[in-house]
PDB file of N, CA and C in Angstrom:
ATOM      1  N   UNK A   1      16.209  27.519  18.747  1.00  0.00           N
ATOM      2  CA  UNK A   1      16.305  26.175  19.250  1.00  0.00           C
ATOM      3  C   UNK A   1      17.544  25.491  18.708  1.00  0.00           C
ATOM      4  N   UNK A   2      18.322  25.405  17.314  1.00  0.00           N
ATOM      5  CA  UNK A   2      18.662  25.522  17.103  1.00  0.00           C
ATOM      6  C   UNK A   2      20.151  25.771  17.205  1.00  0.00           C
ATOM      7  N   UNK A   3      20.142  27.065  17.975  1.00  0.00           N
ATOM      8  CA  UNK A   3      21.218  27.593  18.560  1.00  0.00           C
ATOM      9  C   UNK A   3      21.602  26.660  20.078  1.00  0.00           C
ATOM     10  N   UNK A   4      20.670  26.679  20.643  1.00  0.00           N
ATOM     11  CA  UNK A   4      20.431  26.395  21.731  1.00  0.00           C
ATOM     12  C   UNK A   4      20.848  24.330  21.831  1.00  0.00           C
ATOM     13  N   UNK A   5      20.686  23.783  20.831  1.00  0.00           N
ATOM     14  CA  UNK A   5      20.979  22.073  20.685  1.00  0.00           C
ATOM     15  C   UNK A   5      22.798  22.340  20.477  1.00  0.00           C
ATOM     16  N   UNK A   6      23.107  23.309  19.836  1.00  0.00           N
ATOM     17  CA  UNK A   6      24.156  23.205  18.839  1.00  0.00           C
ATOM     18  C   UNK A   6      25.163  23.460  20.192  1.00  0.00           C
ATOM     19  N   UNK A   7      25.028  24.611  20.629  1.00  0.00           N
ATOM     20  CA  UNK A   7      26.120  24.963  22.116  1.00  0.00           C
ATOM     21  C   UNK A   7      25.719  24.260  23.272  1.00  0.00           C
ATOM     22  N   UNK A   8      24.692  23.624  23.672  1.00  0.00           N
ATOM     23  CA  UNK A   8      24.459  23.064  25.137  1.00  0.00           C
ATOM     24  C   UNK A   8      24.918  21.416  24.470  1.00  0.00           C
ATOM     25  N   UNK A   9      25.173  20.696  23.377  1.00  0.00           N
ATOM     26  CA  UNK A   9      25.950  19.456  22.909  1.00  0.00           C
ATOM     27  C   UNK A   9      27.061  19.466  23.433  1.00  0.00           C
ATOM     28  N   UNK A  10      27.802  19.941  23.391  1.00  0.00           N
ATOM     29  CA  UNK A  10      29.223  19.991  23.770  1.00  0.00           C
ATOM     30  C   UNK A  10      29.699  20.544  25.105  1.00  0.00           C
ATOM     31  N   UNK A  11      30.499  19.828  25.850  1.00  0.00           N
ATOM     32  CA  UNK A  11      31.001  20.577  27.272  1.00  0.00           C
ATOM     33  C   UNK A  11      32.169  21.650  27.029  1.00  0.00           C
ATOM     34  N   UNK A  12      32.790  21.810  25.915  1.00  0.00           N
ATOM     35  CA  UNK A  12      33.748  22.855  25.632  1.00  0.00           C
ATOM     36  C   UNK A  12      33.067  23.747  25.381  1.00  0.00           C
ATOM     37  N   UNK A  13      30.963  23.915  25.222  1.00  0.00           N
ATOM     38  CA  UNK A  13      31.141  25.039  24.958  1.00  0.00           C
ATOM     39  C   UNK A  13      29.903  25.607  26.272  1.00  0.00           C
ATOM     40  N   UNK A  14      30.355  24.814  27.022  1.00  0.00           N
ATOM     41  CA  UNK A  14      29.403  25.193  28.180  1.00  0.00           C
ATOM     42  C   UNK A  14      29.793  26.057  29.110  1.00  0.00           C
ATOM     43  N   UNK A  15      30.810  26.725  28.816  1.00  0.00           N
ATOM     44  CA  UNK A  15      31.319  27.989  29.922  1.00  0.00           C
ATOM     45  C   UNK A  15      30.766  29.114  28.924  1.00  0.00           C
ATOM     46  N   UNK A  16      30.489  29.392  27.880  1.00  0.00           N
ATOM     47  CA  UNK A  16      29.894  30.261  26.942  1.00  0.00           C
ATOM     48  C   UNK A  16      28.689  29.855  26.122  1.00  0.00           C
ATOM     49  N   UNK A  17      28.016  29.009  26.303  1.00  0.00           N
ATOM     50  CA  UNK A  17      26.686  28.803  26.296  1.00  0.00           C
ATOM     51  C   UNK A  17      25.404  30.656  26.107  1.00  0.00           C
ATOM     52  N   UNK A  18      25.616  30.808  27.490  1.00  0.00           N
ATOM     53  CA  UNK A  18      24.814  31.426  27.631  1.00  0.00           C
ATOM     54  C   UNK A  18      25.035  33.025  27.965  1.00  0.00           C
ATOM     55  N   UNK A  19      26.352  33.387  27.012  1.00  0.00           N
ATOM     56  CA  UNK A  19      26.567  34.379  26.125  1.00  0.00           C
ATOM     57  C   UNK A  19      26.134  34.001  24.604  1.00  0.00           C
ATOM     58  N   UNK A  20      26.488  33.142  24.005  1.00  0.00           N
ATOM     59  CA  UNK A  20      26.036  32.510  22.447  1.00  0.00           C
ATOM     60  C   UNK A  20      24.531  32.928  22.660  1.00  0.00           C
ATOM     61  N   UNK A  21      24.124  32.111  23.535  1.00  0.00           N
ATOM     62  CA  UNK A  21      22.138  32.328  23.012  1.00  0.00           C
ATOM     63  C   UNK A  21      21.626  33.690  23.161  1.00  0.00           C
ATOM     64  N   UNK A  22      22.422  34.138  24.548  1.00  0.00           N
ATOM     65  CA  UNK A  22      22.049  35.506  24.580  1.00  0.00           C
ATOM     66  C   UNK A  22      22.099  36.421  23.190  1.00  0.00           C
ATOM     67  N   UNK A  23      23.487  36.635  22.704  1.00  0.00           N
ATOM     68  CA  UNK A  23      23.664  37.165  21.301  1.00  0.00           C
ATOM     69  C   UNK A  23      22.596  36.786  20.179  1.00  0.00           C
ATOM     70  N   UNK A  24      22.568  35.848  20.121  1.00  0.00           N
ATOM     71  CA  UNK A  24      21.403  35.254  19.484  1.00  0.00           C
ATOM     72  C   UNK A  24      20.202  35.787  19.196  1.00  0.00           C
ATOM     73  N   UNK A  25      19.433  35.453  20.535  1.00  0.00           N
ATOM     74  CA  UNK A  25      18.590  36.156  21.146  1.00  0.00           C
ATOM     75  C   UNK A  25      18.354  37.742  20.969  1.00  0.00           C
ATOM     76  N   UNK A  26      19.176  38.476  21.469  1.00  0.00           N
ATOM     77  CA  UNK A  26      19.411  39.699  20.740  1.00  0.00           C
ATOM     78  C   UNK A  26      19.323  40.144  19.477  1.00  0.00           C
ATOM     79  N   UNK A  27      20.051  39.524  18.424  1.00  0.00           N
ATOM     80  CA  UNK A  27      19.906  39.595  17.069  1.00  0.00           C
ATOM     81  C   UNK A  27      18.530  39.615  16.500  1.00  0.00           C
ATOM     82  N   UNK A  28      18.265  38.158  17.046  1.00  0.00           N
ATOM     83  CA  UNK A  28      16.733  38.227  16.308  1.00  0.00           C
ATOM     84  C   UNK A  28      15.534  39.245  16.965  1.00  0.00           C
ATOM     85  N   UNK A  29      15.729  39.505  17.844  1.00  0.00           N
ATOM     86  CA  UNK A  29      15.605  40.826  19.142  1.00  0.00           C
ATOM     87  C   UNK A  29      15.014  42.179  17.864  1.00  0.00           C
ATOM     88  N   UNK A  30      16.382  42.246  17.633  1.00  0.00           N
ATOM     89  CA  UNK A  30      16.535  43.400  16.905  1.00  0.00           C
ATOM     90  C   UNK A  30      16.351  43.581  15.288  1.00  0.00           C
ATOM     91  N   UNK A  31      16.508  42.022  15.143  1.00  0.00           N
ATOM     92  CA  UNK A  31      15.733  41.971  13.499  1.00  0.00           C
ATOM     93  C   UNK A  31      14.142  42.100  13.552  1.00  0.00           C
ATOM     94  N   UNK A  32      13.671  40.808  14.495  1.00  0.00           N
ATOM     95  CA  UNK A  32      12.034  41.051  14.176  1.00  0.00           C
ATOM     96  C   UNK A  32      10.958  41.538  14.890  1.00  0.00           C
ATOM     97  N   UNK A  33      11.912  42.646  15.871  1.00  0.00           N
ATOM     98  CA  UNK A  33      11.332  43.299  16.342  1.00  0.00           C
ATOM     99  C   UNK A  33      10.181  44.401  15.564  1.00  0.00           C
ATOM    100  N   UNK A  34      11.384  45.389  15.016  1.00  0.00           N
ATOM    101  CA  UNK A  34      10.619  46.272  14.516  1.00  0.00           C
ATOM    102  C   UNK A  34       9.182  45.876  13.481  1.00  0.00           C
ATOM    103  N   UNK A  35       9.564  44.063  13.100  1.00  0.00           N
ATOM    104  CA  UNK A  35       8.529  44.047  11.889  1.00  0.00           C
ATOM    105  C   UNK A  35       6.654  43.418  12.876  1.00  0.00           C
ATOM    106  N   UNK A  36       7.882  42.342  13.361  1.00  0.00           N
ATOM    107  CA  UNK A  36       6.452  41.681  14.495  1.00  0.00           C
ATOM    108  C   UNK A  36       5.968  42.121  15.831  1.00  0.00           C
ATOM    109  N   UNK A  37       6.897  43.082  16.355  1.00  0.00           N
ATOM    110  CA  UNK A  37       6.817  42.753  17.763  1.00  0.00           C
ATOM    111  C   UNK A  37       7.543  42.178  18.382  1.00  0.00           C
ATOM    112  N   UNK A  38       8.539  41.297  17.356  1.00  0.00           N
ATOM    113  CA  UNK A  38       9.480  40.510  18.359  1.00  0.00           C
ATOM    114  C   UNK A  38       8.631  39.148  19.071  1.00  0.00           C
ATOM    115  N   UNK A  39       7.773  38.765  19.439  1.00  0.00           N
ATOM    116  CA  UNK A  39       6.887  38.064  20.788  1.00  0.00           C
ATOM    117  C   UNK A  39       7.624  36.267  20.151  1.00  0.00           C
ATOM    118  N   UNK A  40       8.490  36.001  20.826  1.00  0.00           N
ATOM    119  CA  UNK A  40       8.913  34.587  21.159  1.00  0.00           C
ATOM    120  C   UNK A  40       7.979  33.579  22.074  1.00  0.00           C
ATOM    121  N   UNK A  41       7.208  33.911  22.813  1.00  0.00           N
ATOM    122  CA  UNK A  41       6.195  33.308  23.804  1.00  0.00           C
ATOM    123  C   UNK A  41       4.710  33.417  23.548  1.00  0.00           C
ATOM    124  N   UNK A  42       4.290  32.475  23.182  1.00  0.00           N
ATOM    125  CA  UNK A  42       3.074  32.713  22.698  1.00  0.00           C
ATOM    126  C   UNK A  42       1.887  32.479  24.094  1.00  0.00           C
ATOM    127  N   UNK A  43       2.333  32.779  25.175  1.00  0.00           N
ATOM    128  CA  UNK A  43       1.676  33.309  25.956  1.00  0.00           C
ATOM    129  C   UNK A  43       1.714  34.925  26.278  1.00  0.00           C
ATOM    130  N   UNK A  44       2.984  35.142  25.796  1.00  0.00           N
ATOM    131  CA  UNK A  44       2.717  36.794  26.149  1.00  0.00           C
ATOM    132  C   UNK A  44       2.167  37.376  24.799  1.00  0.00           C
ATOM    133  N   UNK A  45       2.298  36.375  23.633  1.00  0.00           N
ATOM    134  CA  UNK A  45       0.798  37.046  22.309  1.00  0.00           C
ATOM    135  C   UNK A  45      -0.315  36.893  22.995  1.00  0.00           C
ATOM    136  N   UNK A  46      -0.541  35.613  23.591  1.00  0.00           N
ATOM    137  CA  UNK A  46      -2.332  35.503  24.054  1.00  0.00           C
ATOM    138  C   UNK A  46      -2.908  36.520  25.439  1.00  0.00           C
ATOM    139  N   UNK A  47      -2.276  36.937  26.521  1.00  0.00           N
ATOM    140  CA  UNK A  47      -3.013  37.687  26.652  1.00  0.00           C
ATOM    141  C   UNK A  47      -3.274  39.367  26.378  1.00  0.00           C
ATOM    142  N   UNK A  48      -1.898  39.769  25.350  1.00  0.00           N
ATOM    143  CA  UNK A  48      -3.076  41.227  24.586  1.00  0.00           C
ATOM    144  C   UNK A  48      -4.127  40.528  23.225  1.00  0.00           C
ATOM    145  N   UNK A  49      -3.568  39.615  22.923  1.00  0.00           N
ATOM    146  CA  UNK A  49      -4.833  39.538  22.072  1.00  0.00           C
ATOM    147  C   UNK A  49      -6.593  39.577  22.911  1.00  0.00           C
ATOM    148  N   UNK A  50      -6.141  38.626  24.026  1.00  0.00           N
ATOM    149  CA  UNK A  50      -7.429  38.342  24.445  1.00  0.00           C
ATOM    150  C   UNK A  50      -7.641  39.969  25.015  1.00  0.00           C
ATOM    151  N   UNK A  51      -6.895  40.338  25.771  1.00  0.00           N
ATOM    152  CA  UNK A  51      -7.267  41.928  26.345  1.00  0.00           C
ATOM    153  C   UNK A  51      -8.223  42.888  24.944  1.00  0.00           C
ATOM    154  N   UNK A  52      -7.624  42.912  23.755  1.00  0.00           N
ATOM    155  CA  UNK A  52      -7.791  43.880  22.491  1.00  0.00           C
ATOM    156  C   UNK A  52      -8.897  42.873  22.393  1.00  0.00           C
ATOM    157  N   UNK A  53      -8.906  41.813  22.252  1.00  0.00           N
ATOM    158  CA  UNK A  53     -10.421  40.739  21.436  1.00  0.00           C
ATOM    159  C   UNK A  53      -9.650  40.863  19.934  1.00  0.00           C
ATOM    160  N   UNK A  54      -8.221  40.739  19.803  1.00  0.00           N
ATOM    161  CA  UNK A  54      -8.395  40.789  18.160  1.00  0.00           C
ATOM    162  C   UNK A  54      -7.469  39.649  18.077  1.00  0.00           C
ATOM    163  N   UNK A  55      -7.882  38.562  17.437  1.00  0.00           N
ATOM    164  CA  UNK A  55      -7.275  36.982  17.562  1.00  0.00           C
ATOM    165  C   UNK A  55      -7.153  36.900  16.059  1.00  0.00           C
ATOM    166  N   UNK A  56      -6.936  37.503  15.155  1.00  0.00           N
ATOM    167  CA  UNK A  56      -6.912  37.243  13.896  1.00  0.00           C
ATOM    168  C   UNK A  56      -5.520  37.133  12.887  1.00  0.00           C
ATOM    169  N   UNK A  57      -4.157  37.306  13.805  1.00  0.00           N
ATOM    170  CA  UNK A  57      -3.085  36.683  13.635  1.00  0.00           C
ATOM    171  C   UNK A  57      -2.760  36.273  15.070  1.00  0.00           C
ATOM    172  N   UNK A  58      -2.987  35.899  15.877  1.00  0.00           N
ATOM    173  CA  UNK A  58      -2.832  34.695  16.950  1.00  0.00           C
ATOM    174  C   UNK A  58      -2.438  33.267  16.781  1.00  0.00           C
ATOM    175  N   UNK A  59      -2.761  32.733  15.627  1.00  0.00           N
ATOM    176  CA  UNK A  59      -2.531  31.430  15.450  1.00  0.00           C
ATOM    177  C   UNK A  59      -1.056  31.635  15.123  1.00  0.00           C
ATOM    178  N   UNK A  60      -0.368  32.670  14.245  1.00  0.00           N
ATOM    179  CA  UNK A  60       1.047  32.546  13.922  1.00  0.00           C
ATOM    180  C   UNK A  60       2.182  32.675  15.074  1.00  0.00           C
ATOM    181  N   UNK A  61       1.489  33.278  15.994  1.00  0.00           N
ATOM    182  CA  UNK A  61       2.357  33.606  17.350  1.00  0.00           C
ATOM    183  C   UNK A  61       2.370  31.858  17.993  1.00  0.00           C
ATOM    184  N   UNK A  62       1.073  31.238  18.146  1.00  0.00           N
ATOM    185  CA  UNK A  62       0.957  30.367  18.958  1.00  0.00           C
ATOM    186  C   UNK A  62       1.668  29.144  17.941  1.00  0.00           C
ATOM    187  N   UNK A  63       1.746  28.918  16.966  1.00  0.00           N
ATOM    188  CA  UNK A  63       1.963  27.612  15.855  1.00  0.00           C
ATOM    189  C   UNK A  63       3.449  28.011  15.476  1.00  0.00           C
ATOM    190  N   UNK A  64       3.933  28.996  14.977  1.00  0.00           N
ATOM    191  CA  UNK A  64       5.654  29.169  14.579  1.00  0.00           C
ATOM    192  C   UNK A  64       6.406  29.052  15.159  1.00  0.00           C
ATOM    193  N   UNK A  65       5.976  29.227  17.102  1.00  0.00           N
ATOM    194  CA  UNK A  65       7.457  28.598  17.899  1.00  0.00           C
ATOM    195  C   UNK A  65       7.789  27.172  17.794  1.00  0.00           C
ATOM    196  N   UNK A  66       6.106  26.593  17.984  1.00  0.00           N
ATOM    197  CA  UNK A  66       6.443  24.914  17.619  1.00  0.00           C
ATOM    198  C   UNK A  66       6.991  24.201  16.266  1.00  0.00           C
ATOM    199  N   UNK A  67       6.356  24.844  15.663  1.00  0.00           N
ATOM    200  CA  UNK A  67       6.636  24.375  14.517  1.00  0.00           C
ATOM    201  C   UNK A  67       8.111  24.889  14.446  1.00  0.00           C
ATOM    202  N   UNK A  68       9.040  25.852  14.477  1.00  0.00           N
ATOM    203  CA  UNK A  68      10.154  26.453  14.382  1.00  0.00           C
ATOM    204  C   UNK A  68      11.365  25.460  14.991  1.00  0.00           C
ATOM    205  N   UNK A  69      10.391  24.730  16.966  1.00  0.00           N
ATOM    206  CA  UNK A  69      11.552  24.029  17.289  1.00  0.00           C
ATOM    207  C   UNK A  69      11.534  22.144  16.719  1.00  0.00           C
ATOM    208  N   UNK A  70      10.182  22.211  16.248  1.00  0.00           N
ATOM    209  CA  UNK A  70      10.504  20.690  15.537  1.00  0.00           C
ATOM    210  C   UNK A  70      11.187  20.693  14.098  1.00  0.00           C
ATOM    211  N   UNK A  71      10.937  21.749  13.353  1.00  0.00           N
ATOM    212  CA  UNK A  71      12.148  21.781  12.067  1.00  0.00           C
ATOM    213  C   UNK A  71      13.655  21.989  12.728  1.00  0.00           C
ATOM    214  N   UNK A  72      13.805  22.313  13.874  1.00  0.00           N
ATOM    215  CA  UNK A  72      15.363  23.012  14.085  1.00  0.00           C
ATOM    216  C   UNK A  72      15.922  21.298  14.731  1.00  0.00           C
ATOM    217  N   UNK A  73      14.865  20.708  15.417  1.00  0.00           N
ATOM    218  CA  UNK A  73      14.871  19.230  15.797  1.00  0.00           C
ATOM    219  C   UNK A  73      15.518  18.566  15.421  1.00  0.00           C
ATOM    220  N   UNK A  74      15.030  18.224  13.757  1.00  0.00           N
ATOM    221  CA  UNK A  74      14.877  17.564  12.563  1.00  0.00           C
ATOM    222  C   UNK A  74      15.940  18.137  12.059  1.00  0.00           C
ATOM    223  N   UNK A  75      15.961  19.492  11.819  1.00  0.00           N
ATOM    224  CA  UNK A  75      17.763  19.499  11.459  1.00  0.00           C
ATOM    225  C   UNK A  75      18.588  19.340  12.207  1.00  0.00           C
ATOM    226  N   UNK A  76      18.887  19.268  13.132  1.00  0.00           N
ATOM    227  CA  UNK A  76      19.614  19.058  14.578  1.00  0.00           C
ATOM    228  C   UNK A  76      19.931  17.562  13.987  1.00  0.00           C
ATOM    229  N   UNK A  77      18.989  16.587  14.036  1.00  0.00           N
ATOM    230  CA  UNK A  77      18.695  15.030  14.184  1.00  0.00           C
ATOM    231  C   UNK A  77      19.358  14.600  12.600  1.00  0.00           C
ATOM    232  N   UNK A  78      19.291  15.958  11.475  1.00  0.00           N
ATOM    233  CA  UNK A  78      20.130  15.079  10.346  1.00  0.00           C
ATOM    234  C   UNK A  78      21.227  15.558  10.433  1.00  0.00           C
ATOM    235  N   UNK A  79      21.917  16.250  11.104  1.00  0.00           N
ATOM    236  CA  UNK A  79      23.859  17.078  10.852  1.00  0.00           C
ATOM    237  C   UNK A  79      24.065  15.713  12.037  1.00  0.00           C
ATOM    238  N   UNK A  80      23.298  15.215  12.808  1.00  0.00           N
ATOM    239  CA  UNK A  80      24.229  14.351  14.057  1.00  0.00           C
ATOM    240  C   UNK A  80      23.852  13.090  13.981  1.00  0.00           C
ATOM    241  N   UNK A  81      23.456  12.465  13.024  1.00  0.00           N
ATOM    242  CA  UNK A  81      23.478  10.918  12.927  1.00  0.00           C
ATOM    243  C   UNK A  81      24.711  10.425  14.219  1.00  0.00           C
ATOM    244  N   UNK A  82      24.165   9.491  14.945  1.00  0.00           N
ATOM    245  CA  UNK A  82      25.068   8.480  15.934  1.00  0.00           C
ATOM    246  C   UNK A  82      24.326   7.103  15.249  1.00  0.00           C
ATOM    247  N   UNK A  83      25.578   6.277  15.212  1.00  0.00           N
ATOM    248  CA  UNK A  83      25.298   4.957  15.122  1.00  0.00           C
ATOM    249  C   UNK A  83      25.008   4.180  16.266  1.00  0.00           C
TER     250      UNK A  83
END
């Protein structure tokens, strides 16, 4: 999210926007994949959980994207003070 406030702010960087997130995207792709699964959408966690019946890390899939884009918010909201 993060990534995503920082390059879509600016019109100089809107012809490469969406190579930046892509890369991005990728990276973390390939970092937390192998450990989590990777799953960014906590709709595509909820339905194998519900398919398997095993909901017993479900809440971290469904609670860390939100929570992830209101801290990235909040830092976003203190590097850009406007008067």
């Amino acid at each position: 999210m993060l990534t995503i406030l920082g390059v879509t702010s600016k019109k100089e960087f809107s012809y490469i926007a969406g190579l930046i997130i892509r890369l991005v995207v990728t990276g973390i792709i390939l970092f937390s994949g192998p450990i989590s699964g990777g799953s960014f959408n906590p709709a595509r966690s909820l339905a194998p959980a519900i398919v398997s019946g095993n909901f017993i890390a479900l809440w971290v899939y469904i609670t860390a994207p939100t929570l992830g884009a209101i801290v990235a918010m909040l830092i976003w909201n203190s590097f850009n003070k406007t008067e």
